[in-house]
N, C-alpha and C. Protein backbone atom coordinates (compact mmCIF):
# COMPACT_ATOMS: atom_id res chain seq x y z
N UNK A 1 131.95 110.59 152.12
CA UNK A 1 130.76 109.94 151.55
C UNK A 1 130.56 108.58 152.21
N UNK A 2 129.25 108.14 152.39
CA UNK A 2 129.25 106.81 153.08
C UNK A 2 129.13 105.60 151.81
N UNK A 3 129.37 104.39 152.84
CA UNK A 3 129.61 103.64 151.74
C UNK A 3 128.31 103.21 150.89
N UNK A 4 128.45 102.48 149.71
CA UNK A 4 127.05 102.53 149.00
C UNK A 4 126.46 101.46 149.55
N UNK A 5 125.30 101.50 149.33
CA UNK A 5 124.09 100.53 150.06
C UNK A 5 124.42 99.02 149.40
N UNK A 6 125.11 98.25 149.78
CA UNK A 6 125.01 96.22 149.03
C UNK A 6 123.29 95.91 148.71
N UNK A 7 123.30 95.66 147.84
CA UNK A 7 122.24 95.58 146.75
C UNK A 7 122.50 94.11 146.39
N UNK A 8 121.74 92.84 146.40
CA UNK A 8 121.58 91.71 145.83
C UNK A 8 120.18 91.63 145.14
N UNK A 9 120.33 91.58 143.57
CA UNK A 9 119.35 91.37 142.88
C UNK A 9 118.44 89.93 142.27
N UNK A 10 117.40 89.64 141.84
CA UNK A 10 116.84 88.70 142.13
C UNK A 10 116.43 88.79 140.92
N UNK A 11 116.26 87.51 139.90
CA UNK A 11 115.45 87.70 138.39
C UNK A 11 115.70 86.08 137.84
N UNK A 12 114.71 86.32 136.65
CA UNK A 12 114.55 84.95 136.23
C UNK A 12 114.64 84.83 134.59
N UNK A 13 115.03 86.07 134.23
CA UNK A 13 114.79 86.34 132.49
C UNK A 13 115.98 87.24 131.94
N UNK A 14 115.69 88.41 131.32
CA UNK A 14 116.80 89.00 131.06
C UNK A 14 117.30 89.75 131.46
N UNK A 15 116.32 90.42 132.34
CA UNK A 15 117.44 91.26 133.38
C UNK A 15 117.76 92.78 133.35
N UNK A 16 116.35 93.33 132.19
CA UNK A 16 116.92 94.59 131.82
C UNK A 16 116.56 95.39 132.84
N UNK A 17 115.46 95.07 133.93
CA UNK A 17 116.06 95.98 135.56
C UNK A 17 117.45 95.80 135.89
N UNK A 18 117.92 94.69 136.13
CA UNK A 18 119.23 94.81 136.49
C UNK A 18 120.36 95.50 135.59
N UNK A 19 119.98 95.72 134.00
CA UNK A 19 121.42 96.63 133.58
C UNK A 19 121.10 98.07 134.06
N UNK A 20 119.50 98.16 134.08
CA UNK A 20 119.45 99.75 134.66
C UNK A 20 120.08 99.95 135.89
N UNK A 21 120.13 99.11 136.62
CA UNK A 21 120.73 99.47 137.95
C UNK A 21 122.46 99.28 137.80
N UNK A 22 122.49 98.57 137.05
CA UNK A 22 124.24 98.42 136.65
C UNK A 22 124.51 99.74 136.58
N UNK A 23 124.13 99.99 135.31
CA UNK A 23 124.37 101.54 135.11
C UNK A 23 124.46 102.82 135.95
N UNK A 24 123.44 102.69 136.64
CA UNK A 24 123.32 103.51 137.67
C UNK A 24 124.02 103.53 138.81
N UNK A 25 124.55 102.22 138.70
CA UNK A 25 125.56 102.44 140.19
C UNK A 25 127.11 102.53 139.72
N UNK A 26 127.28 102.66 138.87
CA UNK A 26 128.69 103.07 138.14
C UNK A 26 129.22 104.17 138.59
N UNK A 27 127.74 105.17 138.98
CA UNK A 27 128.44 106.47 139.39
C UNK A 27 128.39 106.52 140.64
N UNK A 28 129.64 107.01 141.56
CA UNK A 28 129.61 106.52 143.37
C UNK A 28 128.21 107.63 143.68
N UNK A 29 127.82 108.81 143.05
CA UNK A 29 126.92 109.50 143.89
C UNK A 29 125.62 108.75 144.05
N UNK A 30 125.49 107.53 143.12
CA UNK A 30 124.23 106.64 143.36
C UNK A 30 124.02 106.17 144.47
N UNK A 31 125.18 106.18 145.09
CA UNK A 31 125.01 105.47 146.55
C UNK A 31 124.52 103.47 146.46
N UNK A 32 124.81 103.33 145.04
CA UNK A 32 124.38 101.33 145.17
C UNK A 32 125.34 100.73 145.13
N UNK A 33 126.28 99.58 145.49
CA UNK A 33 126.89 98.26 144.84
C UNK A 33 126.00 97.35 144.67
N UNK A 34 125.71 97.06 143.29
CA UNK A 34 124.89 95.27 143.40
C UNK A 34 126.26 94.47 143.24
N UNK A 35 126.10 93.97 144.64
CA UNK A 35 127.39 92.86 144.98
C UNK A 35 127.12 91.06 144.70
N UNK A 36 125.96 91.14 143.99
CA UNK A 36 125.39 89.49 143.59
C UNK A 36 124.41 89.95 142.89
N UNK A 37 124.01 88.44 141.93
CA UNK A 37 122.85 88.51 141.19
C UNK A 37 122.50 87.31 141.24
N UNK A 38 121.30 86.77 141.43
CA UNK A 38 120.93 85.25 141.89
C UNK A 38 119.55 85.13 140.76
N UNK A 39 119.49 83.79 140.50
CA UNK A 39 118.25 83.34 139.80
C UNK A 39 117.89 82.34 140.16
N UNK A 40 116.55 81.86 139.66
CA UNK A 40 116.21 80.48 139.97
C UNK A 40 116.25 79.33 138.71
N UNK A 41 116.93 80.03 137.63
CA UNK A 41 117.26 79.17 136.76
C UNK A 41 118.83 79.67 136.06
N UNK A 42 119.31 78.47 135.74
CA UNK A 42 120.52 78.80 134.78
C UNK A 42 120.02 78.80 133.66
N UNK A 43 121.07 79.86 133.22
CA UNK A 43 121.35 80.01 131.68
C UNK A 43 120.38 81.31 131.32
N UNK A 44 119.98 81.80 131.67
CA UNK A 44 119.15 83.35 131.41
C UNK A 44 120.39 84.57 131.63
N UNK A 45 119.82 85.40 130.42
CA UNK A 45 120.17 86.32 129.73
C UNK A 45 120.89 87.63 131.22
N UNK A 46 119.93 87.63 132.17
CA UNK A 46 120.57 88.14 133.83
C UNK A 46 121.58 87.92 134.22
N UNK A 47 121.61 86.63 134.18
CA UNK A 47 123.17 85.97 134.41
C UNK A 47 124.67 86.69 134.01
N UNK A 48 123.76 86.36 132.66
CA UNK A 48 125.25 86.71 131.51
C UNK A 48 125.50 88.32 131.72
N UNK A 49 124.40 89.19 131.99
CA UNK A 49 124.56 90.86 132.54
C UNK A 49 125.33 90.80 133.20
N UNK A 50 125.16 90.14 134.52
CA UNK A 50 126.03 90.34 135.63
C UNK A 50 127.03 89.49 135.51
N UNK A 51 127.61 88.96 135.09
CA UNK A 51 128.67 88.11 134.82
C UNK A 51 129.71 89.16 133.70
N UNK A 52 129.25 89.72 132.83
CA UNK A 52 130.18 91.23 131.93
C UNK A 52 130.13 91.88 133.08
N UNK A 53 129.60 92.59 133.86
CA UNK A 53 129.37 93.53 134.63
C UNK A 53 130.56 92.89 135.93
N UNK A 54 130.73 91.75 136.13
CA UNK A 54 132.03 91.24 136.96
C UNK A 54 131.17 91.00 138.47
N UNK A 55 130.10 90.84 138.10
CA UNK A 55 129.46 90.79 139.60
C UNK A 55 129.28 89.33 139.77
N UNK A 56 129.42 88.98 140.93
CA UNK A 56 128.92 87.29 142.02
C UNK A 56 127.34 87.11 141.14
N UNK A 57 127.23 85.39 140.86
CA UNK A 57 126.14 85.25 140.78
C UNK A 57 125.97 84.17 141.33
N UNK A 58 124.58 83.75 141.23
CA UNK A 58 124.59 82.47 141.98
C UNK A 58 122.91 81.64 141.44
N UNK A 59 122.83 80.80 141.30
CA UNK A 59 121.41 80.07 141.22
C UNK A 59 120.53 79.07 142.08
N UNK A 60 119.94 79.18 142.33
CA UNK A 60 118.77 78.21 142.75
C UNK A 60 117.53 78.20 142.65
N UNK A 61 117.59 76.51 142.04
CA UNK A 61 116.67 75.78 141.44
C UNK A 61 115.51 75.43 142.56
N UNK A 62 114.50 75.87 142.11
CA UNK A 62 113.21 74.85 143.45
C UNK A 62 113.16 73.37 143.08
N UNK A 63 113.73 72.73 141.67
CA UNK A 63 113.86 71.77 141.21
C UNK A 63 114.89 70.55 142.13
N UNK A 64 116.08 71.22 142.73
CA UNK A 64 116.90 70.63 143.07
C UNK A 64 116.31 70.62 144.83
N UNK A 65 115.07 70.99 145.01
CA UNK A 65 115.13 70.72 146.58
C UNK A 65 113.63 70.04 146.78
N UNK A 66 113.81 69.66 148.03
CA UNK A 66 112.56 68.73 147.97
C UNK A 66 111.37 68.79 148.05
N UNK A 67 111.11 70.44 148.87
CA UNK A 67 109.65 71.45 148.92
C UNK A 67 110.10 72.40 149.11
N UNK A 68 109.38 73.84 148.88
CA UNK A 68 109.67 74.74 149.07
C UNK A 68 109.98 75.35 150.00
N UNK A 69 109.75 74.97 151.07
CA UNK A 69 110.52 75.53 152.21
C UNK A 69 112.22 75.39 152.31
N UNK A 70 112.31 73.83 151.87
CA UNK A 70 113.96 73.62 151.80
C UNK A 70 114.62 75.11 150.65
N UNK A 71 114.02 74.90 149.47
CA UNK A 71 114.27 75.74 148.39
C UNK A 71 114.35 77.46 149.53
N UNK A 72 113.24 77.59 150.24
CA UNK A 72 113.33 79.19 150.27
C UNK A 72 114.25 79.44 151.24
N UNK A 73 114.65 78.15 151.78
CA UNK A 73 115.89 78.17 152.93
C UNK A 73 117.46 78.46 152.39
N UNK A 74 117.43 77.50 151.22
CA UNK A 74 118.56 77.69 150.46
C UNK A 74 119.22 79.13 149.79
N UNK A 75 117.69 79.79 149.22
CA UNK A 75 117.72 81.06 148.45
C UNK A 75 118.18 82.24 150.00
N UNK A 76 117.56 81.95 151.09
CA UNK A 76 117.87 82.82 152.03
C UNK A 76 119.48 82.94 152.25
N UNK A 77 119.98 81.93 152.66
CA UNK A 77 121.57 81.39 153.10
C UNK A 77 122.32 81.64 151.51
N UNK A 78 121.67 81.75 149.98
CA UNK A 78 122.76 82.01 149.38
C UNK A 78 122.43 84.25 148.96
N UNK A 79 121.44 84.82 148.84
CA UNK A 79 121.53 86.10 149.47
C UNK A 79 121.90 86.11 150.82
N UNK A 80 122.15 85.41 152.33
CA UNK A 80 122.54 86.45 153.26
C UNK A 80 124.25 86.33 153.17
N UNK A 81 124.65 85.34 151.92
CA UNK A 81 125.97 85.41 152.14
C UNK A 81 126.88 86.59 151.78
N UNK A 82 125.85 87.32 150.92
CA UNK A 82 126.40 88.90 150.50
C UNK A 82 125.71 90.06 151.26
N UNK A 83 125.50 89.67 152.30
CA UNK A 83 125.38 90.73 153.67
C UNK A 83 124.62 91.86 152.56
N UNK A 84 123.22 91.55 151.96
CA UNK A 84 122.70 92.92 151.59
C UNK A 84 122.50 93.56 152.29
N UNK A 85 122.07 95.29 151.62
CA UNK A 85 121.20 95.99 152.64
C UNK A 85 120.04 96.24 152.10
N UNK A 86 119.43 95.91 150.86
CA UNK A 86 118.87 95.72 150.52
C UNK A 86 119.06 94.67 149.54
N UNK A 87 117.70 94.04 149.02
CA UNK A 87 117.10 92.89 148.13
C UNK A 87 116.29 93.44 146.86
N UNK A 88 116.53 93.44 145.82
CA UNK A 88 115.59 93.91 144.59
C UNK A 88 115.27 92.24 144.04
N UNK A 89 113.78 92.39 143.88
CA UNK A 89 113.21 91.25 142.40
C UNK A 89 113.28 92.29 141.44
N UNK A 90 113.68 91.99 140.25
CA UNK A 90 113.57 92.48 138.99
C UNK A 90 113.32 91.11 138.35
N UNK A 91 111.98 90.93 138.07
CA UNK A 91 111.73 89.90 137.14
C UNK A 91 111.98 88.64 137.99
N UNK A 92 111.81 88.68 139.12
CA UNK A 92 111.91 87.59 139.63
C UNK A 92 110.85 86.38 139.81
N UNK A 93 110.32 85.14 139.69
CA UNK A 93 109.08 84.94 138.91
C UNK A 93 108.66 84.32 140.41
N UNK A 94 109.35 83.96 141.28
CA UNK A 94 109.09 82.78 142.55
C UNK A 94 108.71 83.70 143.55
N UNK A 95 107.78 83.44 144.79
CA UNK A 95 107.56 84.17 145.38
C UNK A 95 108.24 83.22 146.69
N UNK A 96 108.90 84.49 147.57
CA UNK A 96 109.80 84.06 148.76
C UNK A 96 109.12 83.28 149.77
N UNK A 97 109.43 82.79 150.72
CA UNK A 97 108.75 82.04 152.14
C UNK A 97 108.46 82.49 153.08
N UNK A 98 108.42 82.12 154.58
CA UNK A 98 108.88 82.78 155.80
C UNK A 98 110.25 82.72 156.00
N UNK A 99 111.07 82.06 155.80
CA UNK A 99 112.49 82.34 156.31
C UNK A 99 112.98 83.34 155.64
N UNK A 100 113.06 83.60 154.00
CA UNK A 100 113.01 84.51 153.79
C UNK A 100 112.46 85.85 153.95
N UNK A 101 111.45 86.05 154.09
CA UNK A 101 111.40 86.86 155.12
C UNK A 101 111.13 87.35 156.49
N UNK A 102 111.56 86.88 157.01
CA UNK A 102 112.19 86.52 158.27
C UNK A 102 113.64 87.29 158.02
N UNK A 103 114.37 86.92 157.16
CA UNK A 103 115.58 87.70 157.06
C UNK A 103 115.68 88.74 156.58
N UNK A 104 114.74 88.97 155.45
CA UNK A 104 115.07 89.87 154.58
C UNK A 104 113.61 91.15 154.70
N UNK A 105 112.73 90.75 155.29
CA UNK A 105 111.64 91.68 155.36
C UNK A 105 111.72 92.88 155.71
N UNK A 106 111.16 94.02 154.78
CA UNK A 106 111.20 95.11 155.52
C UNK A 106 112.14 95.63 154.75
N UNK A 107 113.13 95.30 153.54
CA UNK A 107 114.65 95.77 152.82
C UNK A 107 114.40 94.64 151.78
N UNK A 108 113.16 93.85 151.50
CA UNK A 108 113.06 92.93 150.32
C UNK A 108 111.76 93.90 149.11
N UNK A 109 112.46 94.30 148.25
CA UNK A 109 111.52 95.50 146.80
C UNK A 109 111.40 94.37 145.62
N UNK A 110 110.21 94.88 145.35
CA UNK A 110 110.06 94.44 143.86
C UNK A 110 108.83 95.23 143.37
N UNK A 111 109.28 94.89 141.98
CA UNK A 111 108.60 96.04 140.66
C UNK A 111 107.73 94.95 139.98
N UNK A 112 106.49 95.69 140.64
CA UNK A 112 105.13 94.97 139.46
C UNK A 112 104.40 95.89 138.35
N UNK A 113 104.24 95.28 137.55
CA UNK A 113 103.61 95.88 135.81
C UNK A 113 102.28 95.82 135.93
N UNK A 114 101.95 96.73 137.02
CA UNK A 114 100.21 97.23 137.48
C UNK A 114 100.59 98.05 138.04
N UNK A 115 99.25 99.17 138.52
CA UNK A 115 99.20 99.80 139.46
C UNK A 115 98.28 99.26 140.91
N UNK A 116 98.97 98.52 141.72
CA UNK A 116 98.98 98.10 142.63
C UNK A 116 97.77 99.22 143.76
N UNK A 117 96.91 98.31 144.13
CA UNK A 117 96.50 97.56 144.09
C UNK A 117 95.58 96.21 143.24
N UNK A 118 95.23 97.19 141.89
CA UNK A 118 94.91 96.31 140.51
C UNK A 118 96.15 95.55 140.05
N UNK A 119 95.20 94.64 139.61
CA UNK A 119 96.01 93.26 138.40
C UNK A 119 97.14 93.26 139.02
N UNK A 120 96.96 92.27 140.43
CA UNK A 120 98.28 91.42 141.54
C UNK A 120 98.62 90.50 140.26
N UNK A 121 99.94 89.69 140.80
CA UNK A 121 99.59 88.23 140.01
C UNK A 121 100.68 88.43 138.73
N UNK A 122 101.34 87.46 138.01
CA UNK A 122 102.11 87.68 136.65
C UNK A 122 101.19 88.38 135.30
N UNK A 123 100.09 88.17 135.79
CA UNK A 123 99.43 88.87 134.25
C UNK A 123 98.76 90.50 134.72
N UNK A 124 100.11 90.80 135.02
CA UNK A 124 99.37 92.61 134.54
C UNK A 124 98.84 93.07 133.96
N UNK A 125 99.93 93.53 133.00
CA UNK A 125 99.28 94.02 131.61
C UNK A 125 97.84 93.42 130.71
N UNK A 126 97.89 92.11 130.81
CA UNK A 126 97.11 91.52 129.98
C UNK A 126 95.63 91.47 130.85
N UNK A 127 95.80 91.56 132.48
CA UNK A 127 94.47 91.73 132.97
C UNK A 127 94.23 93.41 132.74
N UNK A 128 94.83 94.21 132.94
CA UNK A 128 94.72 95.79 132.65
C UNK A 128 94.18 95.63 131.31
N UNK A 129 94.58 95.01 130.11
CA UNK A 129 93.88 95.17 128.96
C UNK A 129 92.31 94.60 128.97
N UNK A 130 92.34 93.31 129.52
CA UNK A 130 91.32 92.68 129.10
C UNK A 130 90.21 93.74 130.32
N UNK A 131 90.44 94.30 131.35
CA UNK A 131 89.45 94.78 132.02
C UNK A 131 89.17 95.99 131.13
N UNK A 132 90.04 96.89 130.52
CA UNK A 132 89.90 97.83 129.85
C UNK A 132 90.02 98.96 130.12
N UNK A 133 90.56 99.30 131.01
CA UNK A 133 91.46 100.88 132.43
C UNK A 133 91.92 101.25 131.41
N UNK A 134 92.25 102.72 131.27
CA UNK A 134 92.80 103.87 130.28
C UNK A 134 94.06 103.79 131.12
N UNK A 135 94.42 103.69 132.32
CA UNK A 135 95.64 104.01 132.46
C UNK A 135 96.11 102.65 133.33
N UNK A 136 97.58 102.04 133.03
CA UNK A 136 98.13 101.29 134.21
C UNK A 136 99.21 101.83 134.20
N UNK A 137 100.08 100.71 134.76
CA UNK A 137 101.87 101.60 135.02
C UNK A 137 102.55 100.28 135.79
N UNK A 138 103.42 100.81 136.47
CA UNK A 138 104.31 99.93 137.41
C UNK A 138 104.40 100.56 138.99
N UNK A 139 104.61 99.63 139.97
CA UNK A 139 104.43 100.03 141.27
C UNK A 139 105.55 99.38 141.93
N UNK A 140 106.71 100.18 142.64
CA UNK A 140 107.68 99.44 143.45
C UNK A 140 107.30 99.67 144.87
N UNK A 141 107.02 98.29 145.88
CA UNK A 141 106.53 97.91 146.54
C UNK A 141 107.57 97.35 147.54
N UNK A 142 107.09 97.19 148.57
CA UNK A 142 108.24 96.26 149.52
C UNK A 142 107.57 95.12 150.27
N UNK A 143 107.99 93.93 149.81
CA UNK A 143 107.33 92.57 149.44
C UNK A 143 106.93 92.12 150.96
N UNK A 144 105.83 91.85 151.37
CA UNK A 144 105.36 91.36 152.21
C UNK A 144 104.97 89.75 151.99
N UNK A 145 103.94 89.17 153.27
CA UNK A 145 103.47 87.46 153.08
C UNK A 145 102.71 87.09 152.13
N UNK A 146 102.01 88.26 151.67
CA UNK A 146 101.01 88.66 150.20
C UNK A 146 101.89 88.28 148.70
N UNK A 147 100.53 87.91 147.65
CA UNK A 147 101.17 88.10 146.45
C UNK A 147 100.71 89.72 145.78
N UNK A 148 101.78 90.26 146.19
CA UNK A 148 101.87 92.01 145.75
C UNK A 148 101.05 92.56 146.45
N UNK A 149 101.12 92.31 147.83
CA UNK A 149 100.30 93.38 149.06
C UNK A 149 100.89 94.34 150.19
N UNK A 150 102.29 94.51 149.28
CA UNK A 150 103.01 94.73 150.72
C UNK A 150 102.92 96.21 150.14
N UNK A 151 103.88 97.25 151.17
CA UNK A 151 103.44 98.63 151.32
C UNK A 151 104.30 99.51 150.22
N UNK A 152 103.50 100.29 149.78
CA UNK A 152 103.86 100.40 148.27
C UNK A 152 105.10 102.13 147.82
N UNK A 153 105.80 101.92 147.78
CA UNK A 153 107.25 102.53 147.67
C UNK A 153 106.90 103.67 146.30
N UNK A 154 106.69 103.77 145.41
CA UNK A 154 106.45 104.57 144.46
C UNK A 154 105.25 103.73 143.37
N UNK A 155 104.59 104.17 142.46
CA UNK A 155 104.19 104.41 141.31
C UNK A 155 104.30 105.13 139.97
N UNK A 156 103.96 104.60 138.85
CA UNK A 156 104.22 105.63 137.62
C UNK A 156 103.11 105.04 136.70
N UNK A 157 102.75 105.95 136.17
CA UNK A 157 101.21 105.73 135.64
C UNK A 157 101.47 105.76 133.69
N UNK A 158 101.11 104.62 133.09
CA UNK A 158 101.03 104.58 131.53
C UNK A 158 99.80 104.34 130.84
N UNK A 159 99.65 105.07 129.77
CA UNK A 159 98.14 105.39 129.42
C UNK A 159 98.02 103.94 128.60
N UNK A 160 96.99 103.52 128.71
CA UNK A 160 96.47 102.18 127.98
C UNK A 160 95.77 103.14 126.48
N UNK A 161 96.83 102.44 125.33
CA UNK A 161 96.51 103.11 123.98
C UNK A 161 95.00 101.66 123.19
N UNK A 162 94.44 102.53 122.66
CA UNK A 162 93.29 101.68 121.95
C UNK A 162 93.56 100.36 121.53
N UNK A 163 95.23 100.86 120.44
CA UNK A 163 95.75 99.49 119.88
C UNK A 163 97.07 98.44 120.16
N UNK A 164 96.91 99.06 121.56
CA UNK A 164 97.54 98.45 122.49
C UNK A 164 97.25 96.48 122.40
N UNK A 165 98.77 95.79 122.47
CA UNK A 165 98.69 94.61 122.71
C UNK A 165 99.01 94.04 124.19
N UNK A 166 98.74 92.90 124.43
CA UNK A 166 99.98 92.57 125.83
C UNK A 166 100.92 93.14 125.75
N UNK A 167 101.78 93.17 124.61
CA UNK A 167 103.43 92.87 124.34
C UNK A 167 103.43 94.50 123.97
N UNK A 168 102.61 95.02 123.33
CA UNK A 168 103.17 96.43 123.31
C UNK A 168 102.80 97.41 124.65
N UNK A 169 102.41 97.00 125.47
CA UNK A 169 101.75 97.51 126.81
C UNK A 169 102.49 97.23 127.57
N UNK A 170 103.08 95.86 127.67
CA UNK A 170 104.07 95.56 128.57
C UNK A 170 105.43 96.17 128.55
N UNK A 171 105.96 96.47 126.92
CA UNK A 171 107.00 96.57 126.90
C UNK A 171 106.98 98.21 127.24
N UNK A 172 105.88 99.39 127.41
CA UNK A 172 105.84 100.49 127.18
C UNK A 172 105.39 100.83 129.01
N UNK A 173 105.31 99.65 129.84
CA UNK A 173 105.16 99.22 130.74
C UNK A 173 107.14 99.28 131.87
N UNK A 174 107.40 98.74 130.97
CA UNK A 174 108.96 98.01 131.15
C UNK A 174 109.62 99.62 130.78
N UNK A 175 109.26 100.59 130.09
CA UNK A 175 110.13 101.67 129.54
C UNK A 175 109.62 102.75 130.78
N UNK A 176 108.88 102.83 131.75
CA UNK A 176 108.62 103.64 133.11
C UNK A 176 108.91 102.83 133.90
N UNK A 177 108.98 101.47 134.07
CA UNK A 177 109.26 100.99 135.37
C UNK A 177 110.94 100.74 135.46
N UNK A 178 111.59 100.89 134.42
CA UNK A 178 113.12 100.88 134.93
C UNK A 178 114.04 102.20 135.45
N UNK A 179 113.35 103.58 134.83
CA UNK A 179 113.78 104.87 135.36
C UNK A 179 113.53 104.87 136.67
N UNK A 180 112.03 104.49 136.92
CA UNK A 180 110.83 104.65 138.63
C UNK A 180 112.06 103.49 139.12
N UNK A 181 112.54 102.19 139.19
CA UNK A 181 113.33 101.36 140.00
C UNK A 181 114.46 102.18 140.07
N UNK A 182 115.33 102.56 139.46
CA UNK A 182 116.49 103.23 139.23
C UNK A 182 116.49 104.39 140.50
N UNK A 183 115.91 105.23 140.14
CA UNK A 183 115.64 106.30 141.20
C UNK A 183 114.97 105.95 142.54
N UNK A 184 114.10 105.43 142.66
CA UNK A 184 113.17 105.04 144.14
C UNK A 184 114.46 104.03 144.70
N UNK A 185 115.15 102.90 144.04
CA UNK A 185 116.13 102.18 145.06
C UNK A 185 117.50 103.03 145.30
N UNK A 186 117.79 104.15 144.34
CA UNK A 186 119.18 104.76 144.84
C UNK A 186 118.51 105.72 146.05
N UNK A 187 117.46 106.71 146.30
CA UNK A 187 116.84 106.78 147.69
C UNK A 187 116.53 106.42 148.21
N UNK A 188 116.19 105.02 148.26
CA UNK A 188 116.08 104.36 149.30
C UNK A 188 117.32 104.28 150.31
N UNK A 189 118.66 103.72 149.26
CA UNK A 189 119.89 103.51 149.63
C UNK A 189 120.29 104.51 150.42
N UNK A 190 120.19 106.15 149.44
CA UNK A 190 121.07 106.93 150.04
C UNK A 190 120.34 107.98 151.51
N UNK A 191 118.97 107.36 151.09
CA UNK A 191 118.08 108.46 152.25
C UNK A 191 117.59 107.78 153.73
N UNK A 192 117.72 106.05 153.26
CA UNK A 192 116.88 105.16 154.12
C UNK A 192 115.32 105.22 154.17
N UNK A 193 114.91 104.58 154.95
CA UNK A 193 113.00 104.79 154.97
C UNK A 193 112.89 103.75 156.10
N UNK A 194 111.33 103.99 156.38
CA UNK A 194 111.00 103.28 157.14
C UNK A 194 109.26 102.76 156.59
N UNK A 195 108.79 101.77 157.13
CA UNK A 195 107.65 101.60 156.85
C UNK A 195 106.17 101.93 158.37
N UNK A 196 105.61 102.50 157.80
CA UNK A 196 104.39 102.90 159.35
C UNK A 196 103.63 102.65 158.47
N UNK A 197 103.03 101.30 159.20
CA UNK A 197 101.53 100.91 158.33
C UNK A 197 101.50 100.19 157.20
N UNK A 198 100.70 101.10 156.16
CA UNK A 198 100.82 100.52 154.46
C UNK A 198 101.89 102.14 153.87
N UNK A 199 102.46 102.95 154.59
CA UNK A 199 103.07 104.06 154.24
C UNK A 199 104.56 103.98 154.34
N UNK A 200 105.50 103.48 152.97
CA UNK A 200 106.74 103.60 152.86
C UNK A 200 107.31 105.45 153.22
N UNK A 201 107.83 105.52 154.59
CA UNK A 201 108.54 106.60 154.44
C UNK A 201 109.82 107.06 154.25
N UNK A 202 110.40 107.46 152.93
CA UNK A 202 111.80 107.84 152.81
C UNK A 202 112.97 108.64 153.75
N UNK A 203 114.03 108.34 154.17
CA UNK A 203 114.61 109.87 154.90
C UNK A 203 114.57 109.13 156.48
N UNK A 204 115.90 108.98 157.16
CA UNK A 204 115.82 108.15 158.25
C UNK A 204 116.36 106.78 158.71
N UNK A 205 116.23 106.32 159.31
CA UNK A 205 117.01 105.13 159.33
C UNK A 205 116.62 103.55 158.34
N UNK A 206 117.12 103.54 157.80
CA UNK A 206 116.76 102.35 157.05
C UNK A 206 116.13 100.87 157.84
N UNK A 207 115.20 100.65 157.20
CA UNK A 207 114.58 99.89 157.76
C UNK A 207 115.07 98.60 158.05
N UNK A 208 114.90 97.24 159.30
CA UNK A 208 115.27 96.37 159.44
C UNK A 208 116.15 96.63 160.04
């Protein structure tokens, strides 16, 4: 069996992408290690996951640097110190630089609470409501110079209910997008892909 794909995860809250993937890589046929978990703030609920879970964590603040470039320099050099092979945002709220990707492009995923190309941006759900679409979902994507334009890895589609709130949309939002992350990053890992175009293709040499 080959070895599992190094996985460094990225988040800013609690982290319940990252226990799904905990879980999931418990079993070797998943083909994942998440070998770090990094945030941009201390003291969130992510942390403390991966810290039971016995995994490396690490933080950085955009607070502690002087512009963002220093900051996205820092975040680069403390993920490339765990040699990923891939990068997951789960809940990650900051959007990366050029150095970052520069390093990491092309093997950097994240999971947005739209169906992509609708409602880019932190307010998914709540622009999906207020426009009034019968259906949204979640879309795992592989993060380009865009905010949520890069080439799009899977989808899963959730019906917008009448008495639907933000918070009950989001969270019913959050209950398809952690199975869809779970599965789309252990094939990624174990199948590789490549990207042609705006078309993530699975199966092949892993990209980057």
């Amino acid at each position: 069996m080959n070895s599992p794909a190094r996985v460094v995860v990225l988040l800013s809250g609690s982290g319940s992408l990252l226990q799904a993937l905990l879980e999931a890589s418990r079993d070797p046929a998943y083909g994942v290690q998440v070998v770090a978990v990094g945030a941009d703030r201390p003291g969130v609920l992510g942390l403390e996951r991966a810290e039971q879970a016995g995994v490396p964590t690490f933080v950085v603040r955009t607070r502690d640097y002087a512009d963002r470039h220093s900051w996205d320099a820092a975040l680069t050099e403390a993920v490339a110190q765990h040699s990923p092979d891939l990068v997951v945002s789960a809940g990650f709220l900051k959007l990366v630089g050029e150095a970052f990707l520069a390093e990491f492009g092309g093997r950097y995923l994240n999971s947005h609470n739209a169906l992509l190309p609708s409602f880019p941006g932190i307010h998914g759900p709540g622009d999906a409501l207020a426009y009034g679409v019968k259906f949204t979902g979640a879309t795992l994507f592989v993060v380009d110079a865009g905010v949520d334009t890069g080439a799009i890895v899977a989808q899963c589609v959730v019906p917008v209910e009448d008495d639907d709130t933000v918070d009950s949309l989001t969270e019913r939002i959050k209950q398809a997008e952690r199975p869809q992350l779970v599965e789309q990053v252990g094939r990624l890992a174990r199948e590789g892909f490549r990207i042609e175009g705006r078309r993530v293709i699975i199966g092949g040499p892993t990209a980057g």
